[in-house]
Protein backbone atom coordinates (compact mmCIF):
# COMPACT_ATOMS: atom_id res chain seq x y z
CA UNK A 1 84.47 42.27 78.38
CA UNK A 2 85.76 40.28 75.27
CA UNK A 3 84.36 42.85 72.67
CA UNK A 4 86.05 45.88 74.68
CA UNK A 5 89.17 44.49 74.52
CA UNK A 6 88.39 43.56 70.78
CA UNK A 7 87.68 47.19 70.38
CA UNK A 8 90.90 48.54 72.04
CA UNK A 9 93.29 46.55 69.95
CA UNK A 10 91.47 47.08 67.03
CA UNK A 11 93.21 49.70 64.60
CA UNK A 12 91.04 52.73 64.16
CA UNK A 13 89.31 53.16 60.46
CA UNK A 14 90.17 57.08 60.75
CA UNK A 15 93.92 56.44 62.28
CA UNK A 16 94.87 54.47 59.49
CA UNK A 17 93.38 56.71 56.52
CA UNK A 18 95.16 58.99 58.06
CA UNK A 19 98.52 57.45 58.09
CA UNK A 20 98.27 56.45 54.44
CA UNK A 21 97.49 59.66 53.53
CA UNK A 22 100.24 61.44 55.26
CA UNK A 23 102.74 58.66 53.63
CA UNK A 24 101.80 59.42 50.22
CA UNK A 25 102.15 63.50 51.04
CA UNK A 26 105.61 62.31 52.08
CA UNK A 27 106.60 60.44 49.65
CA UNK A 28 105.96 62.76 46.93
CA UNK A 29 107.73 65.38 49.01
CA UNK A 30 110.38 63.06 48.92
CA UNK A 31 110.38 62.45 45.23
CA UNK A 32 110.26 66.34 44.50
CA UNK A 33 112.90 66.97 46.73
CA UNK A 34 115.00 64.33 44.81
CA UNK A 35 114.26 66.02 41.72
CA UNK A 36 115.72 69.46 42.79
CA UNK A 37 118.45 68.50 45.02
CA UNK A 38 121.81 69.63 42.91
CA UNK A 39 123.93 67.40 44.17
CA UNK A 40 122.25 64.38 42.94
CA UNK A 41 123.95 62.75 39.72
CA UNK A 42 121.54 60.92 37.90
CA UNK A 43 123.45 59.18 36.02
CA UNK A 44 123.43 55.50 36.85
CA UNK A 45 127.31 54.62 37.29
CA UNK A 46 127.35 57.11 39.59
CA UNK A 47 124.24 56.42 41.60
CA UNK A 48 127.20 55.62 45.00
CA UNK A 49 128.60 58.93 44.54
CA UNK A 50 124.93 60.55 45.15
CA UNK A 51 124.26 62.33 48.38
CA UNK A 52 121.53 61.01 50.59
CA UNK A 53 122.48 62.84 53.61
CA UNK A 54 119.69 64.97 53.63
CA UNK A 55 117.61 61.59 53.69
CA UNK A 56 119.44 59.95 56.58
CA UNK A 57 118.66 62.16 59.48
CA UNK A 58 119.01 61.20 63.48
CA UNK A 59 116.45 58.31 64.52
CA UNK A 60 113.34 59.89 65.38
CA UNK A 61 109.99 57.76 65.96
CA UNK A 62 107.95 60.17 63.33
CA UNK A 63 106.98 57.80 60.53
CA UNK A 64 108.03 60.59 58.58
CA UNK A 65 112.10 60.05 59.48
CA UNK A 66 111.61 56.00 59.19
CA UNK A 67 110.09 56.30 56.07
CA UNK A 68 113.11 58.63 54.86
CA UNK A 69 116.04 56.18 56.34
CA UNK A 70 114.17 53.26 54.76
CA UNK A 71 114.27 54.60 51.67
CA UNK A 72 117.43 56.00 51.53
CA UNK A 73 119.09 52.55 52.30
CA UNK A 74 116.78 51.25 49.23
CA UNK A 75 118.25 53.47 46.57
CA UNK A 76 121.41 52.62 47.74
CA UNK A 77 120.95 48.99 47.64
CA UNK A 78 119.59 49.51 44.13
CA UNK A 79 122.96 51.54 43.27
CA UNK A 80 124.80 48.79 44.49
CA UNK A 81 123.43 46.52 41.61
CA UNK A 82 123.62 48.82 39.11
CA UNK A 83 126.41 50.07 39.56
CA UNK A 84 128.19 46.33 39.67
CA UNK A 85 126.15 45.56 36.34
CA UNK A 86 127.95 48.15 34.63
CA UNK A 87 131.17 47.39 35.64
CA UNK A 88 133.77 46.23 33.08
CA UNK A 89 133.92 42.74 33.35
CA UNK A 90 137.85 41.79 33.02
CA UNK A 91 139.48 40.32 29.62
CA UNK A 92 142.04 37.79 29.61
CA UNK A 93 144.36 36.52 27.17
CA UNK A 94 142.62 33.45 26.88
CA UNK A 95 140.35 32.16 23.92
CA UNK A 96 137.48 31.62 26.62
CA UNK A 97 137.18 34.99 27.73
CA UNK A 98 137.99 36.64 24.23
CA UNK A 99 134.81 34.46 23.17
CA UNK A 100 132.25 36.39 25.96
CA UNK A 101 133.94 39.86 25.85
CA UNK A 102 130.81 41.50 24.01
CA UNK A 103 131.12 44.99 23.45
CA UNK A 104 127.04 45.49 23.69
CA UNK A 105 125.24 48.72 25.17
CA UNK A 106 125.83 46.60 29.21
CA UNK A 107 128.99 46.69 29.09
CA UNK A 108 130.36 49.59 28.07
CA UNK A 109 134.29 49.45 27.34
CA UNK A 110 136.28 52.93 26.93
CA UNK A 111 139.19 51.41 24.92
CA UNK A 112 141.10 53.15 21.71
CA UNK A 113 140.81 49.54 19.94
CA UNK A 114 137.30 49.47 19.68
CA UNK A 115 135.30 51.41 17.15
CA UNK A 116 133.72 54.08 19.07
CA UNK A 117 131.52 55.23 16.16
CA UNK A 118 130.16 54.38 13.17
CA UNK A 119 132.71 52.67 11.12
CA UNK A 120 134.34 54.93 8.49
CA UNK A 121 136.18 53.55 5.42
CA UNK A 122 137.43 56.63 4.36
CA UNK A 123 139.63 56.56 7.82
CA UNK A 124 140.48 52.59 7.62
CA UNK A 125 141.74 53.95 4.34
CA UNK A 126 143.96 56.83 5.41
CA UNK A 127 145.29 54.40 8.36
CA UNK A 128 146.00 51.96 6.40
CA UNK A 129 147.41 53.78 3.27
CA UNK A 130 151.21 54.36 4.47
CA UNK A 131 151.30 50.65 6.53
CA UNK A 132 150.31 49.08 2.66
CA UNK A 133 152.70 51.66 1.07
CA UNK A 134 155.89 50.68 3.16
CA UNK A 135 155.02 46.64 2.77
CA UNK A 136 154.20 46.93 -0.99
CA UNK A 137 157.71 49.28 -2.01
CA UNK A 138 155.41 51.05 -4.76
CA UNK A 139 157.72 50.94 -8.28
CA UNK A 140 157.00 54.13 -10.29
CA UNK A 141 157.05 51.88 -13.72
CA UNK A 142 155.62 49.33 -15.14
CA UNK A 143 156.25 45.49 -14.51
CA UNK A 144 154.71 42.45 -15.42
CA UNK A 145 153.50 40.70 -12.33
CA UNK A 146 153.53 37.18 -11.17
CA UNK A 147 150.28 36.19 -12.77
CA UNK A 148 151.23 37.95 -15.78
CA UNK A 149 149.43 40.87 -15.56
CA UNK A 150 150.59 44.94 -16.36
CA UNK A 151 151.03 46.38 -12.79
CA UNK A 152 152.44 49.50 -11.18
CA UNK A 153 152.93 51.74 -8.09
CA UNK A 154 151.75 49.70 -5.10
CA UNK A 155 150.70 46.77 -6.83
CA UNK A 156 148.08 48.33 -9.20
CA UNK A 157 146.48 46.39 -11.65
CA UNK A 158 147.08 48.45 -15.15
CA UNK A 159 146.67 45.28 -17.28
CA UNK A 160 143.54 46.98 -19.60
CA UNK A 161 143.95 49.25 -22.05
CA UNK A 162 141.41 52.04 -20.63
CA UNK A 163 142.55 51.66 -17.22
CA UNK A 164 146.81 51.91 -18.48
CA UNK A 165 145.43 54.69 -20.60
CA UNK A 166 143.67 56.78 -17.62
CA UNK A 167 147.20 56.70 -15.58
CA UNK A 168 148.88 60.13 -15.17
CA UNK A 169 152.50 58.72 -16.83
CA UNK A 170 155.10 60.77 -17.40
CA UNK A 171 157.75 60.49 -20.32
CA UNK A 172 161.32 62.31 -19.28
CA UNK A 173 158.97 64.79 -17.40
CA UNK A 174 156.22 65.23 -19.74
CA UNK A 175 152.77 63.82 -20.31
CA UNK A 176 152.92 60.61 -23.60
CA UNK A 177 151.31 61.12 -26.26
CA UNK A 178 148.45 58.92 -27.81
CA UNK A 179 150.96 56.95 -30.04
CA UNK A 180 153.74 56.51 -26.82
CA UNK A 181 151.02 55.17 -24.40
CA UNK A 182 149.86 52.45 -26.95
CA UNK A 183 153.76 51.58 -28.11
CA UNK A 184 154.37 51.10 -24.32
CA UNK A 185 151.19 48.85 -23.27
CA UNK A 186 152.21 46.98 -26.61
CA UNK A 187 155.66 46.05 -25.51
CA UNK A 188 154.31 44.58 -22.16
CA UNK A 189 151.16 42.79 -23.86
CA UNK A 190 153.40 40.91 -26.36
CA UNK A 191 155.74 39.59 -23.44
CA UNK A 192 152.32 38.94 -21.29
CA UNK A 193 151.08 36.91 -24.23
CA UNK A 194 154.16 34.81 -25.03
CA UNK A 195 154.32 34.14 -21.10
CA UNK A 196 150.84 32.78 -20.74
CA UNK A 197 151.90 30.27 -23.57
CA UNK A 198 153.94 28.39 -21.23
CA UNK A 199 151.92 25.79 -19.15
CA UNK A 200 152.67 22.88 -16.95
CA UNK A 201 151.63 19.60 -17.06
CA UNK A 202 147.94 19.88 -15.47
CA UNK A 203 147.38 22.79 -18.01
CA UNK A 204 148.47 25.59 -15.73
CA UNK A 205 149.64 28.79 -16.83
CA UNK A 206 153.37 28.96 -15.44
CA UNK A 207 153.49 31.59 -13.27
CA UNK A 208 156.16 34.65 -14.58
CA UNK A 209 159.57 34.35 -12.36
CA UNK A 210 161.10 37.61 -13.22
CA UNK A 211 161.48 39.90 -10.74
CA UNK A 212 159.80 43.32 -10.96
CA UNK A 213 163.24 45.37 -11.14
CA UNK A 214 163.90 43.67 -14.42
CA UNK A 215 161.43 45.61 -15.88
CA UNK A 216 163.13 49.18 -15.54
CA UNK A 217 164.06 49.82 -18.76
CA UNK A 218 161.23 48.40 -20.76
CA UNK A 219 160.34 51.92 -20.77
CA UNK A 220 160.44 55.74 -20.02
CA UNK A 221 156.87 55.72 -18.61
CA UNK A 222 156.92 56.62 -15.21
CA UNK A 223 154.20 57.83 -12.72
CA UNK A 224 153.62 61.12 -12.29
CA UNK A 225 154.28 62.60 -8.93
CA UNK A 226 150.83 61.57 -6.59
CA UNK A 227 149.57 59.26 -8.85
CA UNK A 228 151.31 56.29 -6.93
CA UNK A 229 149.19 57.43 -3.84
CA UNK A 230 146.01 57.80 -5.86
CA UNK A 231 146.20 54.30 -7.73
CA UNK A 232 146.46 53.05 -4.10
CA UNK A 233 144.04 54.50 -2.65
CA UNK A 234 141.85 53.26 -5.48
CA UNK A 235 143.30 49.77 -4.88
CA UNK A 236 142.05 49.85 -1.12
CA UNK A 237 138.67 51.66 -1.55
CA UNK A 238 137.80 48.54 -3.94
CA UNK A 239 139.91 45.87 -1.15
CA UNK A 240 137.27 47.42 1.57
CA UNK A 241 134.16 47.21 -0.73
CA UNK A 242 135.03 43.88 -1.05
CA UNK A 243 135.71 42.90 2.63
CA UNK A 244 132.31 44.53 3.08
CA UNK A 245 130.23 42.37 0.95
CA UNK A 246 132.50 39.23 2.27
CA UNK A 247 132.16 39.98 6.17
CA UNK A 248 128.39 41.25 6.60
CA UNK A 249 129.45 42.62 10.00
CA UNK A 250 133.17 43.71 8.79
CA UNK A 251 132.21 47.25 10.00
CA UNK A 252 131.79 45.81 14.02
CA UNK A 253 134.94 44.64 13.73
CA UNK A 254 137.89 45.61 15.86
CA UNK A 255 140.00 48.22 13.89
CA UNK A 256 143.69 45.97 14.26
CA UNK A 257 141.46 43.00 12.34
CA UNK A 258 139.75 45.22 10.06
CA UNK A 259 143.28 46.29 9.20
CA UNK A 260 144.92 42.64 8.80
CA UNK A 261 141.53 41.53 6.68
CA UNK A 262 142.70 44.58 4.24
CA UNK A 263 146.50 43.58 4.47
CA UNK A 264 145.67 39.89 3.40
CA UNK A 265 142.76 41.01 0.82
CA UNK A 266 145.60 43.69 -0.59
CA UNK A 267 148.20 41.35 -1.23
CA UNK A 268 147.02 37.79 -1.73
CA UNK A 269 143.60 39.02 -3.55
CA UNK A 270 140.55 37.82 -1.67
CA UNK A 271 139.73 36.35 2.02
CA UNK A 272 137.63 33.61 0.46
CA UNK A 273 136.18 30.38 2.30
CA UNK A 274 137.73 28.57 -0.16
CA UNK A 275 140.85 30.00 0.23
CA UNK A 276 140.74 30.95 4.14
CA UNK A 277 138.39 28.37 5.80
CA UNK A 278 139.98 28.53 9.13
CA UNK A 279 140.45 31.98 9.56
CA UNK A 280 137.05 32.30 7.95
CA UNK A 281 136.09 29.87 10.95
CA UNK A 282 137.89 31.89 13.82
CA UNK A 283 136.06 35.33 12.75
CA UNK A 284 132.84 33.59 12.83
CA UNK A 285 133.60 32.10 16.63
CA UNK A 286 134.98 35.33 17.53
CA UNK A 287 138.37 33.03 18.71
CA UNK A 288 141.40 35.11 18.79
CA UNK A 289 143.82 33.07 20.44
CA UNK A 290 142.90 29.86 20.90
CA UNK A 291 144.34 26.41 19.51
CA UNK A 292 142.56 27.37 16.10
CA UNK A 293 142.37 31.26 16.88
CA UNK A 294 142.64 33.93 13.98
CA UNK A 295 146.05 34.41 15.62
CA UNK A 296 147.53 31.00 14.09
CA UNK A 297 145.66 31.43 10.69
CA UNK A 298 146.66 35.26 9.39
CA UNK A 299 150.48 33.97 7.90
CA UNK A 300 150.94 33.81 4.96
CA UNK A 301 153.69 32.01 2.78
CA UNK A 302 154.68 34.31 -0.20
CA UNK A 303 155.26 37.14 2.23
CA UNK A 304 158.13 38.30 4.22
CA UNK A 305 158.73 37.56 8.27
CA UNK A 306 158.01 40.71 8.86
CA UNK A 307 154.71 41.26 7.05
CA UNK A 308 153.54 38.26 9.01
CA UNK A 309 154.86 39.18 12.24
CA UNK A 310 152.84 42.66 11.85
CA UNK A 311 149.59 41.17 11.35
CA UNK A 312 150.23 38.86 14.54
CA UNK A 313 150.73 42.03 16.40
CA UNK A 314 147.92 43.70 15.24
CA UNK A 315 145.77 40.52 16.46
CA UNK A 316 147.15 40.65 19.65
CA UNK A 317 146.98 44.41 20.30
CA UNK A 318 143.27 43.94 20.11
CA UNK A 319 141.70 44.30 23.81
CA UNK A 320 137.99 42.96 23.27
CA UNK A 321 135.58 42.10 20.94
């Protein structure tokens, strides 16, 4: 009696192969219907928005409608997580969570301050051409500047003879001569030469105290028209090189600090360690605003309030990094 019973319980070999087989035949029907079903979106932030209707039909007890609600609810459960793993995660304006706001391939940010591309210096350039040209008041002569060199335009150095030589000058509207463009630079030297005479008592050259409008009428030269946009454009194209070899990763940077790096480089002369160490220090910890943020450390004392106050701005327009 015990091995009837046995017998009747037991699941039958053929019932089962059976069963298997008609799951896989469904589940690659399944899987081909996926493929060809229009309104499915494949792609993965929108895997809540896809329709499984045609998977979730009325209860039946065919294994082939269970099999279709179970995995129906499956793909949507796996939606759920991918769909919350690529969710924006949201930014403060804290130092902690401008520290973990990594713009990497999971977490995709559509925002205007981050570089959406690769990084271009020929349009950090352009953007950053007019901002330089309204701080720096370009001077269409020459003056000797503070460190006694021959400078014009927007702060270009002219201090060499083959570089002063190479500048488009004009004379009462026409080009100098040979003889004109070495009387000129020859004026200027012999004042740069006496200057660098005077010293202090540590055996520092005393830096020149004139102001650049005193140097007017040292001569007719004057630059011609464009040329004060072309030395400056020179001027950054070197500043960016620079920032480059400086900041290894200057070109994953957000745009408003790529443009206060260039600012500070333009008009002080270099971003060095030496010279920088805490701002140096708050780009390397990625710490815009906290106690020792690159906020605090982008001022700079031999410029005016409102130079300063623009590069704060710029630091605190930026949304992530």
């Amino acid at each position: 009696m015990s091995n009837l019973i046995q017998y009747i319980i037991q699941d039958d070999p053929e019932e089962e192969l059976k069963k298997k087989q008609s799951q896989t035949l469904l589940s690659r029907e399944l899987s081909s219907r996926q493929d060809t079903d229009k309104n499915y979106k494949f792609n993965s932030r929108h895997l809540l928005e896809n329709d499984f209707s045609h998977l979730q039909s009325k209860p039946a007890t065919t294994a082939r409608s269970y099999l279709s609600q179970a995995l129906a609810k499956n793909v949507a459960k796996e939606g759920n997580k991918v769909s919350s793993a690529l969710s924006p995660k949201p930014i403060g304006n804290n130092s902690a969570s401008y520290k973990i706001a990594q713009n990497t391939k999971g977490n995709v940010v559509n925002d205007a301050n981050i570089p959406s591309g690769k990084f271009s210096d020929k349009e950090l350039s352009e953007r950053m051409l007019p901002v330089i040209k309204d701080k720096e008041k370009p001077l269409d002569y020459v003056y000797i500047d503070t460190t006694w060199n021959k400078t014009t335009g927007a702060g270009a150095n002219v201090d060499d003879w083959n570089t002063f030589n190479k500048v488009n000058w004009e004379v009462n509207g026409r080009p100098p001569t040979e003889a004109e463009k070495q009387a000129a630079f020859n004026i200027f030297q012999n004042e740069i030469n006496q200057g660098r005479q005077n010293k202090d008592s540590k055996g520092n050259i005393i830096k020149n105290n004139k102001k650049a409008s005193s140097y007017i009428n040292y001569s007719q030269f004057r630059l011609a028209k464009g040329e004060t946009d072309r030395l400056l454009r020179k001027h950054i194209t070197e500043d960016i090189k620079y920032l480059q070899k400086e900041f290894p990763d200057f070109a994953s940077y957000p745009p408003e600090l790529q443009n206060v790096l260039l600012d500070i480089k333009f008009n002080t002369g270099n971003v060095s360690q030496e010279n920088w160490p805490k701002l140096r220090k708050a780009i390397a910890e990625k710490n815009l605003f906290g106690d020792e943020g690159i906020i605090y450390n982008v001022h700079r004392k031999d410029v005016d309030l409102k130079r300063n106050n623009w590069v704060e701005q710029q630091i605190r327009n930026i949304k992530s990094w």
